[in-house]
PDB file of N, CA and C in Angstrom:
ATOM      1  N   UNK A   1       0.814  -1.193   0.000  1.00  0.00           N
ATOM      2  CA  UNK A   1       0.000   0.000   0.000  1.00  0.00           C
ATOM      3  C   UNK A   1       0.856   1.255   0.000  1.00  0.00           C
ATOM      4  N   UNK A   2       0.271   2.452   0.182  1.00  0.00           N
ATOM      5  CA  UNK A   2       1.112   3.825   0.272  1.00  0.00           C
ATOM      6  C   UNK A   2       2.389   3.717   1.565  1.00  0.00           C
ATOM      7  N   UNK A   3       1.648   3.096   3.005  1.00  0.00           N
ATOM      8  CA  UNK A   3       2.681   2.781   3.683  1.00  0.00           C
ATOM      9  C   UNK A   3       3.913   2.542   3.441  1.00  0.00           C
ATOM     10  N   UNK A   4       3.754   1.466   2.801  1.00  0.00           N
ATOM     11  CA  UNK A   4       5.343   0.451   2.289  1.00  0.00           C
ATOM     12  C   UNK A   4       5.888   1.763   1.434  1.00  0.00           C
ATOM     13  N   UNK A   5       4.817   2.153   0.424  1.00  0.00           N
ATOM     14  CA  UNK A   5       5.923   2.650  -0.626  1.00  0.00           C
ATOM     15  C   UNK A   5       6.411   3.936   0.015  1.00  0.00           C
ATOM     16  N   UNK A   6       5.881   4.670   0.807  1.00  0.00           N
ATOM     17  CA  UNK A   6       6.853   5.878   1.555  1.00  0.00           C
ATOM     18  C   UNK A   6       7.541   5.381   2.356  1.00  0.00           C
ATOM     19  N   UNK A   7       7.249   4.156   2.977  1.00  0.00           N
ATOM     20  CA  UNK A   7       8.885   3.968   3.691  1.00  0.00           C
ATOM     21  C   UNK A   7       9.546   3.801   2.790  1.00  0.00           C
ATOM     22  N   UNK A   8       9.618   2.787   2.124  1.00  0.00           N
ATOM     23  CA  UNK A   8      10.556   2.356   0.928  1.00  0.00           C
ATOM     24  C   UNK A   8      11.276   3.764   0.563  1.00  0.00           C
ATOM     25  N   UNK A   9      10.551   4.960   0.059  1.00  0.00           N
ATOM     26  CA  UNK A   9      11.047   6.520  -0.340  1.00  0.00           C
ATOM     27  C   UNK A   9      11.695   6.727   0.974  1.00  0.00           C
ATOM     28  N   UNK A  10      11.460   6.811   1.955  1.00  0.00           N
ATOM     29  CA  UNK A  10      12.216   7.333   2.885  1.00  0.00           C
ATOM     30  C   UNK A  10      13.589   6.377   3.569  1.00  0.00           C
ATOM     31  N   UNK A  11      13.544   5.379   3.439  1.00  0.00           N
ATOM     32  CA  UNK A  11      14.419   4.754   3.882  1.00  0.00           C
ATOM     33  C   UNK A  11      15.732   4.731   2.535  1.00  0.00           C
ATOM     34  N   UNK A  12      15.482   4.736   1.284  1.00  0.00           N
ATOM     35  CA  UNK A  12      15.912   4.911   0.158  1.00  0.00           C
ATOM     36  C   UNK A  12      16.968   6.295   0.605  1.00  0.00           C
ATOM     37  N   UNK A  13      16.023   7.534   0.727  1.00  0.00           N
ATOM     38  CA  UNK A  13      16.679   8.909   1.039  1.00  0.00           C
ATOM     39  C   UNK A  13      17.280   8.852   1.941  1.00  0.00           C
ATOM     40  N   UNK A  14      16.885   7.938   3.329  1.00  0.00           N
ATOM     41  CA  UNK A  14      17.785   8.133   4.119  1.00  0.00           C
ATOM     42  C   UNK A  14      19.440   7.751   4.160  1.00  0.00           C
ATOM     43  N   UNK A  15      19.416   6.436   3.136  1.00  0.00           N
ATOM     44  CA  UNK A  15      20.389   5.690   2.663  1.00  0.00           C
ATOM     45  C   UNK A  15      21.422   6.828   1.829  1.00  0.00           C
ATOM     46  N   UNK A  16      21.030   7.004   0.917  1.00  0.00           N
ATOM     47  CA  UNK A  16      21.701   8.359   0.456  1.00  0.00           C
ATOM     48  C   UNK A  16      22.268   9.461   0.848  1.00  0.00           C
ATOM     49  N   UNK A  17      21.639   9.764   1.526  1.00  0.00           N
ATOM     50  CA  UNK A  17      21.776  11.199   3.030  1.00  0.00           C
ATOM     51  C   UNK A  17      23.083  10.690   3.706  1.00  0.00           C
ATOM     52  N   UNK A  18      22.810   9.290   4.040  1.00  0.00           N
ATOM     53  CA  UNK A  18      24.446   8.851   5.062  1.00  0.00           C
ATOM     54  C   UNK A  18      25.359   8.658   4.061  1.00  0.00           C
ATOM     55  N   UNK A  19      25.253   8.477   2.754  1.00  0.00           N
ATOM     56  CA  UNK A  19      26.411   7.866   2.403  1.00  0.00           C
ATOM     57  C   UNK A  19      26.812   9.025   1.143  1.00  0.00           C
ATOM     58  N   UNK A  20      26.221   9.882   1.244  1.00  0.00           N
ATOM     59  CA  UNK A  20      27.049  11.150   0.716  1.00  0.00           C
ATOM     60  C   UNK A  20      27.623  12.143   2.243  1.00  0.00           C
ATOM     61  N   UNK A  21      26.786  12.165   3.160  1.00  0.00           N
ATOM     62  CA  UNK A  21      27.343  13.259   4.080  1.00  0.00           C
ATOM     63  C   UNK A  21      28.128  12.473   4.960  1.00  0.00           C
ATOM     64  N   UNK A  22      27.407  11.119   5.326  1.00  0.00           N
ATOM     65  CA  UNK A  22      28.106  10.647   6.848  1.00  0.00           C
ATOM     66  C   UNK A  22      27.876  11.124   7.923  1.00  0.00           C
ATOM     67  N   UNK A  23      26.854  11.173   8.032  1.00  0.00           N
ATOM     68  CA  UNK A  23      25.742  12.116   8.907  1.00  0.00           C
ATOM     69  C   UNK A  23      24.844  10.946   9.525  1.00  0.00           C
ATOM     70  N   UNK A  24      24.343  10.900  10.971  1.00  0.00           N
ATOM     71  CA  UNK A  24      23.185  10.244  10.656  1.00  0.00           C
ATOM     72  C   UNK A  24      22.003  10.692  10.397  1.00  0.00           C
ATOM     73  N   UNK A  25      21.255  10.240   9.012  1.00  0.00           N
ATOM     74  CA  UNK A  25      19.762  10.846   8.438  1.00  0.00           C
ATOM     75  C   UNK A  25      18.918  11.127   9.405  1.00  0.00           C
ATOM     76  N   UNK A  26      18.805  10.744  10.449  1.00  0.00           N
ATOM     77  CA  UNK A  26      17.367  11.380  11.529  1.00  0.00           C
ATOM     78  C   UNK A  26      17.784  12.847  11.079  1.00  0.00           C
ATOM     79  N   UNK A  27      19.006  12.775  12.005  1.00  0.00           N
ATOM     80  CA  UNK A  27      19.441  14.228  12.404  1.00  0.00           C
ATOM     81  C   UNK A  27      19.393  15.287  11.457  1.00  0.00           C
ATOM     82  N   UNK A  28      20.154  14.874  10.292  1.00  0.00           N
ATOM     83  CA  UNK A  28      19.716  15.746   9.147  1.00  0.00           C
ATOM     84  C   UNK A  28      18.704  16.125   8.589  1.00  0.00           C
ATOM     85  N   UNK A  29      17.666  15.186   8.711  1.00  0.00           N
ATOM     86  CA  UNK A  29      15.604  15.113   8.666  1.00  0.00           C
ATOM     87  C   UNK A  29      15.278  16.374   9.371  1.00  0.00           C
ATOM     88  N   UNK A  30      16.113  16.353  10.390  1.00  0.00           N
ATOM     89  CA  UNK A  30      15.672  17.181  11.660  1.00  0.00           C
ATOM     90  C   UNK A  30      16.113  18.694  11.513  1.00  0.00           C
ATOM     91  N   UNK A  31      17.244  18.585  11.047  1.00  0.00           N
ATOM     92  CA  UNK A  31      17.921  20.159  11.065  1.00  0.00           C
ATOM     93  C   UNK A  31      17.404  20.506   9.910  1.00  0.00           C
ATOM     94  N   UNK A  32      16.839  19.814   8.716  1.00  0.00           N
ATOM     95  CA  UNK A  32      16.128  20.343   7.602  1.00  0.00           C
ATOM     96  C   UNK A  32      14.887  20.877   7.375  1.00  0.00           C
ATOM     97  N   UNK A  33      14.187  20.069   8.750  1.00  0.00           N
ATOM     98  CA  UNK A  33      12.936  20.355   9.091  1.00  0.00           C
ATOM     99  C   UNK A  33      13.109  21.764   9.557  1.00  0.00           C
ATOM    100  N   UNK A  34      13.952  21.629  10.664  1.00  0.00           N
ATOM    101  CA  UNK A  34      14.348  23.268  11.613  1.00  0.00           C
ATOM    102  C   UNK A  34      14.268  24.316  10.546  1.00  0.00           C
ATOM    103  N   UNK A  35      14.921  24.261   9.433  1.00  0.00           N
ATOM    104  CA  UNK A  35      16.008  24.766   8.506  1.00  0.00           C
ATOM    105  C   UNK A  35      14.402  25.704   7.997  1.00  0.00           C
ATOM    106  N   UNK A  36      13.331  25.039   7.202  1.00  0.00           N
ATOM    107  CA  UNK A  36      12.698  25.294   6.686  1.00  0.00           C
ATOM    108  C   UNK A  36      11.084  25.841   7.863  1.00  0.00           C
ATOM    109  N   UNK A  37      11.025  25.585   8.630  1.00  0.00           N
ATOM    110  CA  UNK A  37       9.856  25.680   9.488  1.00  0.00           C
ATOM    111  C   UNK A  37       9.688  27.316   9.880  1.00  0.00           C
ATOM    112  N   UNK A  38       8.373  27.967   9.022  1.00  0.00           N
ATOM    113  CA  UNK A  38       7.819  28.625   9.423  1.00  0.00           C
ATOM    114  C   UNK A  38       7.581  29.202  10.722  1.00  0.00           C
ATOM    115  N   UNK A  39       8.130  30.690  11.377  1.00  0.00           N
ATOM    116  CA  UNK A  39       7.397  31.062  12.457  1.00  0.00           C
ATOM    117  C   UNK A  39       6.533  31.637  12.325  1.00  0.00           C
ATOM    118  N   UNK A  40       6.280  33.103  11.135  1.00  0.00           N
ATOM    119  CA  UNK A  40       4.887  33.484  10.740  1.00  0.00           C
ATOM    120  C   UNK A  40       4.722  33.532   9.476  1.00  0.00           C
ATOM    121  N   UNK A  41       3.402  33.569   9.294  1.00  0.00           N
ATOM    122  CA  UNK A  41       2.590  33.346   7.716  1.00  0.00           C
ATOM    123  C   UNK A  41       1.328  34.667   8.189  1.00  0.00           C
ATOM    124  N   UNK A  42       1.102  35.302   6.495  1.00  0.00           N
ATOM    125  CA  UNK A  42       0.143  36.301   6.436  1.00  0.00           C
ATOM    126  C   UNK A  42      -0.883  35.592   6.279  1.00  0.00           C
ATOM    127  N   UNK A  43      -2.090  36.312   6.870  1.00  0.00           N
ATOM    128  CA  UNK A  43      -3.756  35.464   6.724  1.00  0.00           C
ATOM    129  C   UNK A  43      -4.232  36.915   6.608  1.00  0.00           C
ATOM    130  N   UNK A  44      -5.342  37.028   5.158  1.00  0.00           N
ATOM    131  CA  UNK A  44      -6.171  38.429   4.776  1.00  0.00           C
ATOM    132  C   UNK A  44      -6.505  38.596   5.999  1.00  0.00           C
ATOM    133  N   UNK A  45      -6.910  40.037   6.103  1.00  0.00           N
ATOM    134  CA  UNK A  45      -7.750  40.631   6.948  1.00  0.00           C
ATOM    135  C   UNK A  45      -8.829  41.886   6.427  1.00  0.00           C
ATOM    136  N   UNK A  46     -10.102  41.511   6.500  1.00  0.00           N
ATOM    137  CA  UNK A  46     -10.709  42.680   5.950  1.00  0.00           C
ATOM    138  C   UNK A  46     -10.953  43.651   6.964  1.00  0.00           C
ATOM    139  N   UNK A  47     -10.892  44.590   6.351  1.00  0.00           N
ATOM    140  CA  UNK A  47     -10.962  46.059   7.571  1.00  0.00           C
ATOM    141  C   UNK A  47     -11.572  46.716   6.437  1.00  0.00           C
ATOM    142  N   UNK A  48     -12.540  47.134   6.657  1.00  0.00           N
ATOM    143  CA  UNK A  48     -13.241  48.247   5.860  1.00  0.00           C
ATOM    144  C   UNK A  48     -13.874  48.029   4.256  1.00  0.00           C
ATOM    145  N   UNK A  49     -13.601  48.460   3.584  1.00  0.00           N
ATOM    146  CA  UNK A  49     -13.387  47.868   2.274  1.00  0.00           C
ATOM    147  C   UNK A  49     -12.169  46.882   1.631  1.00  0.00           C
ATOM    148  N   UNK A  50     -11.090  47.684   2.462  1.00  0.00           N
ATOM    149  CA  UNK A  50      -9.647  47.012   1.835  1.00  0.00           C
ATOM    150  C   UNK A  50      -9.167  45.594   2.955  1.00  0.00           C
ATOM    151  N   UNK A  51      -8.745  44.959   2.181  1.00  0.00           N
ATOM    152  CA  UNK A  51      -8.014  43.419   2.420  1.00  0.00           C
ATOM    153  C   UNK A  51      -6.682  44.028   2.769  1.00  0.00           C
ATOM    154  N   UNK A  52      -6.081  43.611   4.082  1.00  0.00           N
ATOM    155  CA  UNK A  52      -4.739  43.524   4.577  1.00  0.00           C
ATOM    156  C   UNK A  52      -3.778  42.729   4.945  1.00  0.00           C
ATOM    157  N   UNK A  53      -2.669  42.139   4.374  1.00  0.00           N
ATOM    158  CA  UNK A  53      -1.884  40.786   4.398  1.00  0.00           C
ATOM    159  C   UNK A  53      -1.799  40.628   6.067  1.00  0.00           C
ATOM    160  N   UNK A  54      -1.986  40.613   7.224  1.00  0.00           N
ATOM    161  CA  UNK A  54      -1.536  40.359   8.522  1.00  0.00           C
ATOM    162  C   UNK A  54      -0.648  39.558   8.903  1.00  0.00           C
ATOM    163  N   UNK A  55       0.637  39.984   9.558  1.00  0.00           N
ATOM    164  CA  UNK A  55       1.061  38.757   9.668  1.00  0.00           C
ATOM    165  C   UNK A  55       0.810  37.981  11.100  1.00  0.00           C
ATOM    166  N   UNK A  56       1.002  36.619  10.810  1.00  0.00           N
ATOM    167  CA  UNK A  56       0.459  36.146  12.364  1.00  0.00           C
ATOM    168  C   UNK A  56       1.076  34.749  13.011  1.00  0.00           C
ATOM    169  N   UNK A  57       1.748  34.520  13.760  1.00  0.00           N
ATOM    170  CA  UNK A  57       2.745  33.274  14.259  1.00  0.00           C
ATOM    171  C   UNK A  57       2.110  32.131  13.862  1.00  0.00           C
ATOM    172  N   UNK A  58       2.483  31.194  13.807  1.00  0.00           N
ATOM    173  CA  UNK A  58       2.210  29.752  13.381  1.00  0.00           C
ATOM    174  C   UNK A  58       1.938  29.019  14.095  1.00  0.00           C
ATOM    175  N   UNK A  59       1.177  27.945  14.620  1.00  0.00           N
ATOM    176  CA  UNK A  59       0.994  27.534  15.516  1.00  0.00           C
ATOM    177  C   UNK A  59       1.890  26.051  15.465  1.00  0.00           C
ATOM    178  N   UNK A  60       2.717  25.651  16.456  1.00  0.00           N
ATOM    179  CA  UNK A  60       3.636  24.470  16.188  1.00  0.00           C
ATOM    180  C   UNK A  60       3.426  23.093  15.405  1.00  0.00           C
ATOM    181  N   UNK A  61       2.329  23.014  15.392  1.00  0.00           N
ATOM    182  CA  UNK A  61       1.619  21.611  14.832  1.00  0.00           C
ATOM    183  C   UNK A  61       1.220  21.806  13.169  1.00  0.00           C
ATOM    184  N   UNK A  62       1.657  23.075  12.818  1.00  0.00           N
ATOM    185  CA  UNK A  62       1.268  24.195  11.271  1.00  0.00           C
ATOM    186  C   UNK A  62       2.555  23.954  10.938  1.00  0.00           C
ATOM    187  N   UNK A  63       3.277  24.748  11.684  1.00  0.00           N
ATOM    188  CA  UNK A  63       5.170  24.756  11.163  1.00  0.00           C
ATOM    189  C   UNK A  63       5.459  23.536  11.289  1.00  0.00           C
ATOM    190  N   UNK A  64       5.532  22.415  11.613  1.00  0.00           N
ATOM    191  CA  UNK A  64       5.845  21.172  11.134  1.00  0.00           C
ATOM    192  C   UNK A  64       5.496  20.697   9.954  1.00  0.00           C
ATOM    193  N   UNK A  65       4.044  20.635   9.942  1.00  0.00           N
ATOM    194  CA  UNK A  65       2.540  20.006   9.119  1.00  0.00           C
ATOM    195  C   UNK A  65       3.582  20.974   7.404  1.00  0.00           C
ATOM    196  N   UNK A  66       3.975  22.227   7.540  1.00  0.00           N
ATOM    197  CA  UNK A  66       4.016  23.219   6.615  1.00  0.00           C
ATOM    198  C   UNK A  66       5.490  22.884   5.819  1.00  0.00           C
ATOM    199  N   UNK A  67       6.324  22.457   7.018  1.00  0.00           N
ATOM    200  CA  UNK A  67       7.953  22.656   6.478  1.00  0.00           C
ATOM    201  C   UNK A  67       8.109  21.076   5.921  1.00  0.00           C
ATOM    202  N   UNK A  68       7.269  19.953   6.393  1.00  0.00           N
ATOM    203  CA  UNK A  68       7.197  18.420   5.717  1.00  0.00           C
ATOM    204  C   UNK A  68       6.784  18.420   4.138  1.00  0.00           C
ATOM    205  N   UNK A  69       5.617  19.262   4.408  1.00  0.00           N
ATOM    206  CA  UNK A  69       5.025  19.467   3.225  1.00  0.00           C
ATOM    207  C   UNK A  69       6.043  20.555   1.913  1.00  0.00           C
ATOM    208  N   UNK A  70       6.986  20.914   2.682  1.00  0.00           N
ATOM    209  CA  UNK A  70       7.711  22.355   1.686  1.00  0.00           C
ATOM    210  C   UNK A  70       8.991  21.261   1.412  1.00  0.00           C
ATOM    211  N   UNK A  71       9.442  20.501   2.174  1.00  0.00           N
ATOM    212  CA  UNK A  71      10.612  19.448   1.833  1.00  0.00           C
ATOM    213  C   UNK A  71      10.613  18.437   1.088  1.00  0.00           C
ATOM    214  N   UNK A  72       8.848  17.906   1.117  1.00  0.00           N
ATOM    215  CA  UNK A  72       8.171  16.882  -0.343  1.00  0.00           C
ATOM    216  C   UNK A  72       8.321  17.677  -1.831  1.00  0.00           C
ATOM    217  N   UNK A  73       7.500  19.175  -1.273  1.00  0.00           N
ATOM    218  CA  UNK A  73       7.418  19.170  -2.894  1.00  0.00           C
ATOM    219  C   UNK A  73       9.265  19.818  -3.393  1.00  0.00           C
ATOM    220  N   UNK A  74       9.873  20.426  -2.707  1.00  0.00           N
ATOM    221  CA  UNK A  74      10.839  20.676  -3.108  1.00  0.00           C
ATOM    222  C   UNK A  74      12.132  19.460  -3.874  1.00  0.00           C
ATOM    223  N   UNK A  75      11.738  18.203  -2.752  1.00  0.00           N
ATOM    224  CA  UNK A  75      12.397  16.186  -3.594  1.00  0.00           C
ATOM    225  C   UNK A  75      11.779  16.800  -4.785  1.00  0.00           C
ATOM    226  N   UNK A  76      10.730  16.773  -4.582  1.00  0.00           N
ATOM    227  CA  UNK A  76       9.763  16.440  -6.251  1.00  0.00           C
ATOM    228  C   UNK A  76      10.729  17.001  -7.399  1.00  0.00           C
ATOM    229  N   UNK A  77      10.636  18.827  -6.551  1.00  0.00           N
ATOM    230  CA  UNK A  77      11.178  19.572  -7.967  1.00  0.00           C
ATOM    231  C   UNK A  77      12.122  19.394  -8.125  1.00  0.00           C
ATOM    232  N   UNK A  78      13.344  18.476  -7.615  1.00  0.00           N
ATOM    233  CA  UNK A  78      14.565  18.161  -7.992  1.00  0.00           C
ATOM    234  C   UNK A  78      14.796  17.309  -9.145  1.00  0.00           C
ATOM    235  N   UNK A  79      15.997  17.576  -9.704  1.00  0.00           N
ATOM    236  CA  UNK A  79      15.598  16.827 -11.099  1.00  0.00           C
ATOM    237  C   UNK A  79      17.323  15.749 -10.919  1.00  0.00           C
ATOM    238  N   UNK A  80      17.342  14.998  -9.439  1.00  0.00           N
ATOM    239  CA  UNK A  80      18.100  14.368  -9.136  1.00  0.00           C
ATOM    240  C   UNK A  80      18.231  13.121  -9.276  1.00  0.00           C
ATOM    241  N   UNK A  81      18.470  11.950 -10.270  1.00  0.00           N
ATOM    242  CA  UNK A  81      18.423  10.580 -10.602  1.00  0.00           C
ATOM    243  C   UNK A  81      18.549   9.728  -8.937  1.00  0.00           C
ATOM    244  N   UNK A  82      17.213   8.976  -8.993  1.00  0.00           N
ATOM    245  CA  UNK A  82      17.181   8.079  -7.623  1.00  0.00           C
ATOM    246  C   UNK A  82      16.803   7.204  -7.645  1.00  0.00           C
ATOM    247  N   UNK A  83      17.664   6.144  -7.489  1.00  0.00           N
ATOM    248  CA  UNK A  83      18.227   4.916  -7.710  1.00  0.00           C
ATOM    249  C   UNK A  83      16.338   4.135  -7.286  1.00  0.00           C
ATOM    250  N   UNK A  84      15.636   4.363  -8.121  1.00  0.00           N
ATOM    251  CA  UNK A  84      14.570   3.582  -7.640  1.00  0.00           C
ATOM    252  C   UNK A  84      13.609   4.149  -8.350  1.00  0.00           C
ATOM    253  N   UNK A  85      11.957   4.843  -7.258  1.00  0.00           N
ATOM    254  CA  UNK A  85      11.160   5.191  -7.385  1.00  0.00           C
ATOM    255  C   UNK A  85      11.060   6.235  -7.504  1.00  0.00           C
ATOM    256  N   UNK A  86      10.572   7.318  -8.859  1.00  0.00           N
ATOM    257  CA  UNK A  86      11.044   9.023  -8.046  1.00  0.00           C
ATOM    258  C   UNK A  86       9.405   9.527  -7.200  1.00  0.00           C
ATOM    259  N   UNK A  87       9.161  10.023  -6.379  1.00  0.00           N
ATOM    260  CA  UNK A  87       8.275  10.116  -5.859  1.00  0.00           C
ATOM    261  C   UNK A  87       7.554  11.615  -6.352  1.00  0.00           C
ATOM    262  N   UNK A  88       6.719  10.979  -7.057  1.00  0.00           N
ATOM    263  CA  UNK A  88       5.917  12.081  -7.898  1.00  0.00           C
ATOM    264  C   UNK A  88       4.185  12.200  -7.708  1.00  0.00           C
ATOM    265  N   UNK A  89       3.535  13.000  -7.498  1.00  0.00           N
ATOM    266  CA  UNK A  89       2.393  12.576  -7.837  1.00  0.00           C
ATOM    267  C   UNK A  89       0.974  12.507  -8.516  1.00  0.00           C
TER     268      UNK A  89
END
């Protein structure tokens, strides 16, 4: 099912990750996550007639949910040969 095949993608990347940096992959998962995670994002605000970008903190369970999701599609847009499945969708 989808299970298998994202581990399979992730265990694949992780394999790669150690054996170009020599790093262990959690950690690098982790500082990439850090790397990319949102503290604030604008949400409209109407005031009057006119719409105003606001900006407004993220709530922790967003900046995760946000920077997983910004590190998928960014694999995607890579145009990096991987020894397998490329994960597209």
């Amino acid at each position: 099912g989808k299970k298998s095949v994202a581990e399979k993608i992730v265990y694949n990347a992780f394999d790669r990750v150690e054996a170009k940096i020599k790093r262990a992959p959690v950690e690098v998962f982790h500082e990439a996550l850090d790397n990319v995670k949102p503290s604030v994002e604008v949400r409209s605000r109407r005031v009057g007639g006119a719409t105003y970008q606001v900006p407004v903190e993220v709530r922790p369970e967003r900046r995760e949910a946000l920077a997983i999701r910004w590190l998928i599609t960014a694999a995607r847009g890579r145009n990096e040969n991987t020894n397998g499945r490329t994960p597209r969708r």
